[in-house]
Structure formats: structure tokens, C-alpha cells
N, C-alpha and C. Protein backbone atom coordinates (compact mmCIF):
# COMPACT_ATOMS: atom_id res chain seq x y z
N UNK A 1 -17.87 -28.39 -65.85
CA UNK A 1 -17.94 -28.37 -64.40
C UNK A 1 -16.55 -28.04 -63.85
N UNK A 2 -16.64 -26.65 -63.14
CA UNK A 2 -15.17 -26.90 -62.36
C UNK A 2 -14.80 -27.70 -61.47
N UNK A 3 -13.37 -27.46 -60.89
CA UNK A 3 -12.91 -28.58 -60.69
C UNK A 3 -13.28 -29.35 -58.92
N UNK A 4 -13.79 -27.81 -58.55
CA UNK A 4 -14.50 -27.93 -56.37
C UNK A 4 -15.33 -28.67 -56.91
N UNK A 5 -16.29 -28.04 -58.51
CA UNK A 5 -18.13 -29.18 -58.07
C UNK A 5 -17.63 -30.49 -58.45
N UNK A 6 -16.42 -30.76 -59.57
CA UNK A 6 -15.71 -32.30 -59.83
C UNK A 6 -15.47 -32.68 -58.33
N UNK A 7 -14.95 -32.40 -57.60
CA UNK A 7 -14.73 -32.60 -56.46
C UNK A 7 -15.75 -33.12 -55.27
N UNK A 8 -16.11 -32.06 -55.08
CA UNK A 8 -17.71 -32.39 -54.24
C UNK A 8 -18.15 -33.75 -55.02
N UNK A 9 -18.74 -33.82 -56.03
CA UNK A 9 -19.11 -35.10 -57.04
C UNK A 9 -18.70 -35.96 -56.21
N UNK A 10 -17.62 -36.39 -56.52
CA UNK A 10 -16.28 -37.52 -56.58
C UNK A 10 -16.52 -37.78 -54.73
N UNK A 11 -16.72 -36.88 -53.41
CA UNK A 11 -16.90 -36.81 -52.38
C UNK A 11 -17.79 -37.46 -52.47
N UNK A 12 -19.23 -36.94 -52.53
CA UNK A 12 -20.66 -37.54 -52.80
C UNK A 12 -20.58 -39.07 -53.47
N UNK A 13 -19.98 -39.51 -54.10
CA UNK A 13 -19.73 -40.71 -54.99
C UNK A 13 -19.24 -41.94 -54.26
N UNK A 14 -18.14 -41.20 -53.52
CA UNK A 14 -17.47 -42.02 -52.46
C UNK A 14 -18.21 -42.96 -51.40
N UNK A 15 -19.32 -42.32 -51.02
CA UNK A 15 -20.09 -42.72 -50.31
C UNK A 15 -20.82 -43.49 -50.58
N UNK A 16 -21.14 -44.07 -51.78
CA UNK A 16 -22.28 -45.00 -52.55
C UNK A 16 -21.41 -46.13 -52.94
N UNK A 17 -20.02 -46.53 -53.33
CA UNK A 17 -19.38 -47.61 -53.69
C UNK A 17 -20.02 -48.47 -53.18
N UNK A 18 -20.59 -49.24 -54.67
CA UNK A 18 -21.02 -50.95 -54.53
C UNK A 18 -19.96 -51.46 -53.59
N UNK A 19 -18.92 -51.61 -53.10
CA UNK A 19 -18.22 -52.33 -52.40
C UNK A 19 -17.21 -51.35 -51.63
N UNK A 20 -16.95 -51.94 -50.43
CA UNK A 20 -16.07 -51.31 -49.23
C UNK A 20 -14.53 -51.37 -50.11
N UNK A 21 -13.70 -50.40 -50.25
CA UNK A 21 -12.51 -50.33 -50.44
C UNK A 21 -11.91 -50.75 -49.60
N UNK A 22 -10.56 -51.43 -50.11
CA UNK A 22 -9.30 -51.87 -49.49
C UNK A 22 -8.53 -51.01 -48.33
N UNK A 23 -8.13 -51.05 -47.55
CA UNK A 23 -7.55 -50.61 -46.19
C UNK A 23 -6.53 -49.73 -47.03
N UNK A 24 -5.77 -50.12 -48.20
CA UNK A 24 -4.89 -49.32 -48.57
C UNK A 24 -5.34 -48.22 -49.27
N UNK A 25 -6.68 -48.47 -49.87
CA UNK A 25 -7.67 -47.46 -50.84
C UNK A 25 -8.09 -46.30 -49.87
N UNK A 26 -8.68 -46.68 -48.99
CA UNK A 26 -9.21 -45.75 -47.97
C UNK A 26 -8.50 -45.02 -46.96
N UNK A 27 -7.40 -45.55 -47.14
CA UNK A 27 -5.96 -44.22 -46.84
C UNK A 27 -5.90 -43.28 -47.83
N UNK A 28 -5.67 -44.19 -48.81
CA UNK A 28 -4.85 -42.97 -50.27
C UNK A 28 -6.51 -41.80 -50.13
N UNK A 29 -7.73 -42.25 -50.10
CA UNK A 29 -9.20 -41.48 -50.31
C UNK A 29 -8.51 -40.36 -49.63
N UNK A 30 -8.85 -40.95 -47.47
CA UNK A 30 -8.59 -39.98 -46.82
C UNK A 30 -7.81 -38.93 -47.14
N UNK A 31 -6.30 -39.45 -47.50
CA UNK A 31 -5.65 -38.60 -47.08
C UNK A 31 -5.35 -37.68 -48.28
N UNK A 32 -5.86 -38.27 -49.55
CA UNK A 32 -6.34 -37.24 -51.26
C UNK A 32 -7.42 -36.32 -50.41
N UNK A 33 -8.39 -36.26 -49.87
CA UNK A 33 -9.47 -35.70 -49.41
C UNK A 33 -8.62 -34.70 -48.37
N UNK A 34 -8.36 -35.05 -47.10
CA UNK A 34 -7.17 -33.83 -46.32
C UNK A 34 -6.42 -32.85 -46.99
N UNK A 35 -5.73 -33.67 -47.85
CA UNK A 35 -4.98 -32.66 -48.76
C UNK A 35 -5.06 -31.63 -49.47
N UNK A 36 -6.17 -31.87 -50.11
CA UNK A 36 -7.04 -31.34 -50.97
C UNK A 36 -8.15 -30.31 -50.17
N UNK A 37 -8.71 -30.23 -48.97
CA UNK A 37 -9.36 -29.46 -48.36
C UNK A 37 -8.80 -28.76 -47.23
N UNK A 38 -7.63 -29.20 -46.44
CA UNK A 38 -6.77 -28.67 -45.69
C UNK A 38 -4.94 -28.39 -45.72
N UNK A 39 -4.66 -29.14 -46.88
CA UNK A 39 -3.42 -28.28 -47.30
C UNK A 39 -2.32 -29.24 -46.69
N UNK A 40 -0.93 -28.96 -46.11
CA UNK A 40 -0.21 -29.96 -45.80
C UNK A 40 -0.46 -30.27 -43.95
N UNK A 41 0.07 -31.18 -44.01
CA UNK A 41 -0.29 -31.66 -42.43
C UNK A 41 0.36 -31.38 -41.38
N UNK A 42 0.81 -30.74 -40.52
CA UNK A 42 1.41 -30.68 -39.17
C UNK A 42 2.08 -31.47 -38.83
N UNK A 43 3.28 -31.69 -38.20
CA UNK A 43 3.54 -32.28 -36.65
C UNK A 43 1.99 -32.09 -35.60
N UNK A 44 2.25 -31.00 -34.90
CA UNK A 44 1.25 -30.85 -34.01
C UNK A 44 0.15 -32.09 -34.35
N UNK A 45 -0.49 -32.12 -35.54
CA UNK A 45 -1.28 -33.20 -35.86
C UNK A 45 -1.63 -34.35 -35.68
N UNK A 46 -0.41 -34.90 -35.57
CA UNK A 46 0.20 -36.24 -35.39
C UNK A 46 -0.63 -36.54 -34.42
N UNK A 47 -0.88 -38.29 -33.74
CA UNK A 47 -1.79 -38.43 -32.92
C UNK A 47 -0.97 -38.62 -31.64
N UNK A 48 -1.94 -38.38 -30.93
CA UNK A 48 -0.62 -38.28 -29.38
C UNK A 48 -0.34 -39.49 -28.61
N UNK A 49 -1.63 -40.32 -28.92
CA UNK A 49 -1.52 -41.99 -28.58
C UNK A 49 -1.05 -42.90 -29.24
N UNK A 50 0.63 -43.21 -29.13
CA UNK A 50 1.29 -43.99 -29.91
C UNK A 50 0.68 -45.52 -29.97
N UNK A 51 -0.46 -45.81 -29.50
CA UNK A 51 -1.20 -47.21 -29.76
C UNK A 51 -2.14 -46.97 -30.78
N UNK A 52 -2.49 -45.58 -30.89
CA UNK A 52 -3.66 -45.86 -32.11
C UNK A 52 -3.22 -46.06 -33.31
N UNK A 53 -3.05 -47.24 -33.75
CA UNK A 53 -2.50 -47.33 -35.13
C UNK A 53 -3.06 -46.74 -35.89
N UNK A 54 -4.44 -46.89 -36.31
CA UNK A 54 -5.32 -45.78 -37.36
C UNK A 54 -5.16 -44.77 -37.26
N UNK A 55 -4.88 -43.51 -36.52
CA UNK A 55 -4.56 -42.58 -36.35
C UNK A 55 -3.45 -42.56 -36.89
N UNK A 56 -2.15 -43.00 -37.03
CA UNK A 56 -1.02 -42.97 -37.00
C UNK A 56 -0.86 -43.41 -38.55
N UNK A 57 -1.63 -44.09 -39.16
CA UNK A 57 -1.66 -44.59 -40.45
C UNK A 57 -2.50 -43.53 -41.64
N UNK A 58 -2.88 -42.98 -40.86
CA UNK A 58 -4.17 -41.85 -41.49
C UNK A 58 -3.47 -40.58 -41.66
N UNK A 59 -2.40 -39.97 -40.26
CA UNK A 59 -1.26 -39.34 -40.30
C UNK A 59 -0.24 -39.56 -41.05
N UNK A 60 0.25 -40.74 -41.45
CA UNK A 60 1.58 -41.04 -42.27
C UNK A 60 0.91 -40.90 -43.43
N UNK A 61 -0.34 -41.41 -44.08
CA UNK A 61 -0.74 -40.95 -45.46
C UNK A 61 -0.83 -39.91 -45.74
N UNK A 62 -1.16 -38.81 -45.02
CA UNK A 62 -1.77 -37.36 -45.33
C UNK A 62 -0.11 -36.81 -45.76
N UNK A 63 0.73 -37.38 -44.66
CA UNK A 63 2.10 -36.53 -44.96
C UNK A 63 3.13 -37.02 -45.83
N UNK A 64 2.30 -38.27 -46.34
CA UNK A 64 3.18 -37.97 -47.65
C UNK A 64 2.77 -37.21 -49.32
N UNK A 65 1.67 -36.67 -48.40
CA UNK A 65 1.75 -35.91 -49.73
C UNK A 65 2.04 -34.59 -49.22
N UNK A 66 2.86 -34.66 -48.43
CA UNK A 66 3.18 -33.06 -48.46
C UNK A 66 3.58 -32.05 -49.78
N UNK A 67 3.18 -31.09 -49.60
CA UNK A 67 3.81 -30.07 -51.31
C UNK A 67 3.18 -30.43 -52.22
N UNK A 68 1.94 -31.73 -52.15
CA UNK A 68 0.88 -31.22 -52.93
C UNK A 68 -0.39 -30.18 -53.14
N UNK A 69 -0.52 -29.66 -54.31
CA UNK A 69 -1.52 -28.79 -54.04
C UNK A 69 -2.56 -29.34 -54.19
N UNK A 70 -3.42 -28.67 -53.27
CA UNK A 70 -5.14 -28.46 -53.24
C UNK A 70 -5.87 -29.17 -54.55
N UNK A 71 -5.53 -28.42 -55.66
CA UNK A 71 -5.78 -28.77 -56.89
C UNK A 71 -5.54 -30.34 -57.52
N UNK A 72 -4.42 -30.52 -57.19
CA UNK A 72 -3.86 -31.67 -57.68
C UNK A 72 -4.36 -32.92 -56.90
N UNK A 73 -4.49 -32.69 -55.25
CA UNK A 73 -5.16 -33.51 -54.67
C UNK A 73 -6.68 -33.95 -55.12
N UNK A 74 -7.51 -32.85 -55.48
CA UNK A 74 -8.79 -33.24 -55.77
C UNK A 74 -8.59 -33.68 -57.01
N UNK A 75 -7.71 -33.33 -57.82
CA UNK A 75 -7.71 -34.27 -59.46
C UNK A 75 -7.17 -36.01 -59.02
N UNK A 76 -6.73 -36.12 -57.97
CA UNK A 76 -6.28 -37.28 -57.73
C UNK A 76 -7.29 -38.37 -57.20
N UNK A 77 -8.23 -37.35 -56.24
CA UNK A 77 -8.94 -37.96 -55.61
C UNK A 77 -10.29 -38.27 -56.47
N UNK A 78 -10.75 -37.10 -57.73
CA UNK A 78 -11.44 -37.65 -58.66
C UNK A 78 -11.35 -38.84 -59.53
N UNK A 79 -10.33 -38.94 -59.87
CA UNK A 79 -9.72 -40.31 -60.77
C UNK A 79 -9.71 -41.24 -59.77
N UNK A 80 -9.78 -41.66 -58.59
CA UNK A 80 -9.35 -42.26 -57.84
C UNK A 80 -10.79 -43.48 -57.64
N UNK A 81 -11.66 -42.09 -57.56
CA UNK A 81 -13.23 -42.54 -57.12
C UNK A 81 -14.41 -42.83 -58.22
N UNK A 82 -13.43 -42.34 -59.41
CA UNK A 82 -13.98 -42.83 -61.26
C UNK A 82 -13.19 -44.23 -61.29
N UNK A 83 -12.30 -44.31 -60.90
CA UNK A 83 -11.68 -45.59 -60.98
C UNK A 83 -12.87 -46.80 -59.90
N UNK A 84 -12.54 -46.38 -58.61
CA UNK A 84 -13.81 -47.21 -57.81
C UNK A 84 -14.94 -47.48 -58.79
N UNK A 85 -15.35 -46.54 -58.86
CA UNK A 85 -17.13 -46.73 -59.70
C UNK A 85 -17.20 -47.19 -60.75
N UNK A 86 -15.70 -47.74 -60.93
CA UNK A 86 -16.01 -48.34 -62.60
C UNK A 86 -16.05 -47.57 -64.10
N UNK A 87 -15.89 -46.39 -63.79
CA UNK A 87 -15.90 -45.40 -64.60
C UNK A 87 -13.97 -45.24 -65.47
């Protein structure tokens, strides 16, 4: 299986976890998932309402992975969601 349908999988998978991930888990998901389907993150991006913390936390994860690739994100985000499932 290449590595988009590993991907897609691991997406699809995400969604079924016997149990809700940790606040810190479901950053690293998101922002493995952004990375991996949209590349590095903007300024412009950033949220414009300095009260929305989630926004702002969802933004600071995505950008630290800046200068990762596409590739590497979805290998991250596969292991990530084999790890969840017990796998």
C-alpha cells in the first residue's frame, strides 16, 4: 500500500479511537494532518482573535513543524494513530 492510501487509512482510523485522545495528542494529530496535506503554515494564518486560545494552539502546532515534508508528516501521523489503536 502506498504511502496517501497508508495515509487516508490512518485518517479513517482516527475517527474510530476506543477513547478520546489527550489535548496534547490531538494537536500533534491536527497539526501531523495540516502538514502533511497543506504544507507549511503562514503568518497570514495565524488566528486574528488573540482570545481564541484553540486557534492559537492549533496554529503554534502546525508551525512547528515547519520544513517538514508532506511525506514525513503522513509517516508521522501513521505511527501516531497505530500507536492510538494499539497497534
Amino acid at each position: 500500500m502506498e504511502l496517501q492510501q497508508q495515509f487516508e487509512a490512518a485518517v479513517a482510523n482516527s475517527k474510530t479511537l476506543s477513547e478520546k485522545p489527550d489535548n496534547e495528542t490531538l494537536l500533534q494529530l491536527y497539526s501531523l494532518y495540516k502538514q502533511a496535506t497543506e504544507g507549511d503554515c503562514s503568518s497570514d494564518q495565524a488566528p486574528a482573535n488573540p482570545f481564541d486560545f484553540v486557534a492559537k494552539f492549533k496554529y503554534d502546532a502546525w508551525q512547528k513543524l515547519t520544513g517538514t515534508s508532506s511525506a514525513d508528516a503522513m509517516q508521522q501521523y501513521i505511527q501516531l494513530v497505530t500507536r492510538l489503536k494499539g497497534g
